[in-house]
PDB file of N, CA and C in Angstrom:
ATOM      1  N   UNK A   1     -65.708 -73.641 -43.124  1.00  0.00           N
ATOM      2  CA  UNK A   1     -64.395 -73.334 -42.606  1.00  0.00           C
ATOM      3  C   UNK A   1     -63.384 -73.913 -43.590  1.00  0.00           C
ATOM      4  N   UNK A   2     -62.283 -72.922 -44.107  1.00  0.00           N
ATOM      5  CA  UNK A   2     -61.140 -73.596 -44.738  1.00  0.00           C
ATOM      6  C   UNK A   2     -60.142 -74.103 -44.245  1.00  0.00           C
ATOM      7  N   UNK A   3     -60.412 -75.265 -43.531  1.00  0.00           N
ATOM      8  CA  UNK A   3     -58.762 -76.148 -42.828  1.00  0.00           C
ATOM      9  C   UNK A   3     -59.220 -77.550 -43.217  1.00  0.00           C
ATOM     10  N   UNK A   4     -58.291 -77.760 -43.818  1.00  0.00           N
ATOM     11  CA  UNK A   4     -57.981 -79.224 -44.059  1.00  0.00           C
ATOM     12  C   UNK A   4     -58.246 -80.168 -43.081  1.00  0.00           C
ATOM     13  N   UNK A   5     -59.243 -81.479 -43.421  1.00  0.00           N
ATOM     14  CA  UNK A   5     -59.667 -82.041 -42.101  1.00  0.00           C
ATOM     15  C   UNK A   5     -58.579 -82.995 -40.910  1.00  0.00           C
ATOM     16  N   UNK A   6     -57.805 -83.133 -41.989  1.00  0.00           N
ATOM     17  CA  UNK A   6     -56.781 -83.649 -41.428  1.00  0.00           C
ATOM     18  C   UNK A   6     -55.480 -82.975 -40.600  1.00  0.00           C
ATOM     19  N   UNK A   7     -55.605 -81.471 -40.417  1.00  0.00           N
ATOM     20  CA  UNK A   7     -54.955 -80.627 -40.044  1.00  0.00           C
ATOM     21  C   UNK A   7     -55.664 -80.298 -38.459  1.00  0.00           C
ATOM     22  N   UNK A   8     -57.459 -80.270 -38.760  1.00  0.00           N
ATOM     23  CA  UNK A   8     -58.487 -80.029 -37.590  1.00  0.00           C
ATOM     24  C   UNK A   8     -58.072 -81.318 -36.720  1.00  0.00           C
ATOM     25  N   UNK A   9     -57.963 -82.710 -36.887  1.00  0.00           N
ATOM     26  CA  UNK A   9     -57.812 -83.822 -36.325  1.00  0.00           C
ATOM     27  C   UNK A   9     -56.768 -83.715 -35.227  1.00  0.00           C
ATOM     28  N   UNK A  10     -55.334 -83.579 -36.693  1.00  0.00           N
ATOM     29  CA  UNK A  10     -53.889 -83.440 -35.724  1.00  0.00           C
ATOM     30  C   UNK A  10     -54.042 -82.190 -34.156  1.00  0.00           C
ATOM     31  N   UNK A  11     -54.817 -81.050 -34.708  1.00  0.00           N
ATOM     32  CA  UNK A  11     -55.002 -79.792 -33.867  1.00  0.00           C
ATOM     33  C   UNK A  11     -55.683 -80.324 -32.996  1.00  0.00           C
ATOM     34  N   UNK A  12     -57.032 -81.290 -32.677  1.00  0.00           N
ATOM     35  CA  UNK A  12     -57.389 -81.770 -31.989  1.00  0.00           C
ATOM     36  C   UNK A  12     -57.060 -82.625 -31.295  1.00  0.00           C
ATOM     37  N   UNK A  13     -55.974 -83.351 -31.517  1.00  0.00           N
ATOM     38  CA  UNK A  13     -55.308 -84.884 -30.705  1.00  0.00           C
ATOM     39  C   UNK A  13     -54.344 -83.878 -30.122  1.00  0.00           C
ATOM     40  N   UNK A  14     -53.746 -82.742 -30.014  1.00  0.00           N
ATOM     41  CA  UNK A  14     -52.623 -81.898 -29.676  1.00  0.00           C
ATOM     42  C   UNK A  14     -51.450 -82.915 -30.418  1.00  0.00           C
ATOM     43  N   UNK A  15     -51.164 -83.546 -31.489  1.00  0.00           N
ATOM     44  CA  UNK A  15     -50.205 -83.974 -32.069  1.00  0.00           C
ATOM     45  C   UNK A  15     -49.789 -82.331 -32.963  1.00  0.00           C
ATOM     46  N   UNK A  16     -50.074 -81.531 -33.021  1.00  0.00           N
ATOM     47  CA  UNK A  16     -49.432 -80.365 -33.976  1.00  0.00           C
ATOM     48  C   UNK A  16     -49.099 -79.679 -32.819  1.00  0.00           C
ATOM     49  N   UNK A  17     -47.636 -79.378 -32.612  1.00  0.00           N
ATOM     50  CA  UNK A  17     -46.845 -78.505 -31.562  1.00  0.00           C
ATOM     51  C   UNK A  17     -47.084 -77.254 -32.323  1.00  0.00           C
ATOM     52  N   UNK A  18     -46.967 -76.699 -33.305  1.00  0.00           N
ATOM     53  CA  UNK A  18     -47.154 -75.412 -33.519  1.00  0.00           C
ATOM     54  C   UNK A  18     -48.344 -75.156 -34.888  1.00  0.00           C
ATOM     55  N   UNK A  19     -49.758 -74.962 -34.433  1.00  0.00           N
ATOM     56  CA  UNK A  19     -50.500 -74.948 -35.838  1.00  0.00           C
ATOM     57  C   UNK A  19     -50.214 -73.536 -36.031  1.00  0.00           C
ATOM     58  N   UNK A  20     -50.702 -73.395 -37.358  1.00  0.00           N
ATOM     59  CA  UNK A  20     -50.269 -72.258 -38.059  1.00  0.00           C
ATOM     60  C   UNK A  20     -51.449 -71.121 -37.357  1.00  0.00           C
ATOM     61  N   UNK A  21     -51.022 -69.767 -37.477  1.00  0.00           N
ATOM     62  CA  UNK A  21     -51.946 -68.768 -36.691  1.00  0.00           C
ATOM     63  C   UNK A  21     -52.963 -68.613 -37.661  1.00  0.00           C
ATOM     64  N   UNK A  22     -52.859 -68.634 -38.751  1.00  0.00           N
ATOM     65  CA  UNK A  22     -54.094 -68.598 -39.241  1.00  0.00           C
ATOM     66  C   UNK A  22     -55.177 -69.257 -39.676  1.00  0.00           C
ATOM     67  N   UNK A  23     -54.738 -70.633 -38.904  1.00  0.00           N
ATOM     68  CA  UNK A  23     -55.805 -71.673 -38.672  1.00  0.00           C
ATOM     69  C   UNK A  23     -56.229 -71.700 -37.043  1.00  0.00           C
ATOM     70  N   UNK A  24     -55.407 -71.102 -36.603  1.00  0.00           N
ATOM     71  CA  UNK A  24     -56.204 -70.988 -34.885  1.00  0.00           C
ATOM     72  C   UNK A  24     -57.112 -70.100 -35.170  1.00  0.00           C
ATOM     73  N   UNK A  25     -57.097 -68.757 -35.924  1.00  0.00           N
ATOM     74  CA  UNK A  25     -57.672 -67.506 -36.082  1.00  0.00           C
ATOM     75  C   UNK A  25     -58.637 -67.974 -37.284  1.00  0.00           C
ATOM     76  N   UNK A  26     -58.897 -68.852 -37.635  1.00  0.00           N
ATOM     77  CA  UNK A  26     -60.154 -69.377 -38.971  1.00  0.00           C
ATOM     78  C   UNK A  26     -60.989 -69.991 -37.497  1.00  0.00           C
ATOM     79  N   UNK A  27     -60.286 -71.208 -36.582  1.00  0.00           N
ATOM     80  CA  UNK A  27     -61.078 -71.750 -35.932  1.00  0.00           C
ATOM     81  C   UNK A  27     -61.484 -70.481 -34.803  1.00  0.00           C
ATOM     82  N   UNK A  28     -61.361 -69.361 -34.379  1.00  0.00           N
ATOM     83  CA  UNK A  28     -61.625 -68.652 -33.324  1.00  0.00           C
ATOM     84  C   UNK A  28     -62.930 -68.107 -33.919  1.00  0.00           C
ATOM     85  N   UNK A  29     -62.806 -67.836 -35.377  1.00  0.00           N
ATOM     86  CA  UNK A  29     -63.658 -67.175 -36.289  1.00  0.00           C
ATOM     87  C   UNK A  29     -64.782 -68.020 -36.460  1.00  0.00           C
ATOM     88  N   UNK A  30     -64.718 -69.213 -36.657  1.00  0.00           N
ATOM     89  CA  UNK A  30     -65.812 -69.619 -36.913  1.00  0.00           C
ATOM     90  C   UNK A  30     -66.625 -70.151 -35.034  1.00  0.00           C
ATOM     91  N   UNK A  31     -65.790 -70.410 -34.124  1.00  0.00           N
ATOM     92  CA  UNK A  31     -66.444 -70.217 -32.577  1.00  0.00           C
ATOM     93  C   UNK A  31     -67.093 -69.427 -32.045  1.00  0.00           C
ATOM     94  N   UNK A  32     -66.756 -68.180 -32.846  1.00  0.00           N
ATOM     95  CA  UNK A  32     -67.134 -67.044 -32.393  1.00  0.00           C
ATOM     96  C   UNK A  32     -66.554 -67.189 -30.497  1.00  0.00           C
ATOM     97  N   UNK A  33     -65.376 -67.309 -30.712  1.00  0.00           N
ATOM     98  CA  UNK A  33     -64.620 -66.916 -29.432  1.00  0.00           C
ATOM     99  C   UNK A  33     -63.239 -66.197 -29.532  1.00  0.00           C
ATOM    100  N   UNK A  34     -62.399 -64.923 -28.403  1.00  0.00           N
ATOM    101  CA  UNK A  34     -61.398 -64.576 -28.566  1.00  0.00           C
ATOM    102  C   UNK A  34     -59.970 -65.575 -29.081  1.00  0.00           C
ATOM    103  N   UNK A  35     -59.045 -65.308 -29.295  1.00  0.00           N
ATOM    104  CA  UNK A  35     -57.423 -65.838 -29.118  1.00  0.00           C
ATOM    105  C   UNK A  35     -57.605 -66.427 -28.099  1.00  0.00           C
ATOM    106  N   UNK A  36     -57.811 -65.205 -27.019  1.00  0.00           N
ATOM    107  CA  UNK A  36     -56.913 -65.552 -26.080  1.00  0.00           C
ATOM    108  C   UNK A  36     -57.992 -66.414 -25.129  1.00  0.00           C
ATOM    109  N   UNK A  37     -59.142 -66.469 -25.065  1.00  0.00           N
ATOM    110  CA  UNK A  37     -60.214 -67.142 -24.507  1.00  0.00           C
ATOM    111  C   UNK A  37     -59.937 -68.799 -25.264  1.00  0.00           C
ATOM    112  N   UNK A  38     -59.231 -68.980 -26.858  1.00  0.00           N
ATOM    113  CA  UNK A  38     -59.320 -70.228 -27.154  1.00  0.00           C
ATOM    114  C   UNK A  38     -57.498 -70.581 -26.674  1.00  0.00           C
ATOM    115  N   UNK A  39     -57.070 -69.817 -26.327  1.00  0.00           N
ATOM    116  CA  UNK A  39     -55.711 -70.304 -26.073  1.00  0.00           C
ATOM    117  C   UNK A  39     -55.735 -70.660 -24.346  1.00  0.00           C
ATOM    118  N   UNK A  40     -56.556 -69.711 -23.741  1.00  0.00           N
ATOM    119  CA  UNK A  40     -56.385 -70.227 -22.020  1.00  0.00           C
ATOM    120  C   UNK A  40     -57.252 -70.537 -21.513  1.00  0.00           C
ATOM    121  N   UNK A  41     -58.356 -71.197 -21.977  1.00  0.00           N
ATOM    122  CA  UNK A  41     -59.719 -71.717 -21.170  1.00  0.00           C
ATOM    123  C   UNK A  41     -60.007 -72.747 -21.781  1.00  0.00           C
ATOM    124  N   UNK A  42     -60.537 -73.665 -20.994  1.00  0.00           N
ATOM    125  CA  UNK A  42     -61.063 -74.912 -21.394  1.00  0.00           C
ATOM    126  C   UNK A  42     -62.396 -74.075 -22.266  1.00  0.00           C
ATOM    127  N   UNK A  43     -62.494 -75.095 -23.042  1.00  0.00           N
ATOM    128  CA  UNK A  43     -63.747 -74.527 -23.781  1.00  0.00           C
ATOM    129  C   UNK A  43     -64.951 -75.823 -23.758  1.00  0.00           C
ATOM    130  N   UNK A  44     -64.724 -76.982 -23.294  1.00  0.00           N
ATOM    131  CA  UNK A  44     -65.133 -77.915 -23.300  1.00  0.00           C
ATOM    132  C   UNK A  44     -66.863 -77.091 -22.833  1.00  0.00           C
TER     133      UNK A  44
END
């Protein structure tokens, strides 16, 4: 996956109010899950 690990961290603590879409859409890609399944469901 190409995201900077320190970008995955901030995205993970929810300290990044707006990550960029094409790092939500790298991480959906490599989950193999929808947008909108990683934007409104717990995925835990």
């Amino acid at each position: 996956m190409d995201i900077d690990e320190s970008v995955l961290r901030r995205i993970e603590k929810g300290q990044t109010r707006d990550p960029q879409i094409s790092n939500i859409m790298k991480l959906c890609a490599y989950f193999d899950v929808s947008i909108d399944d990683f934007v409104h469901k717990d995925l835990e």
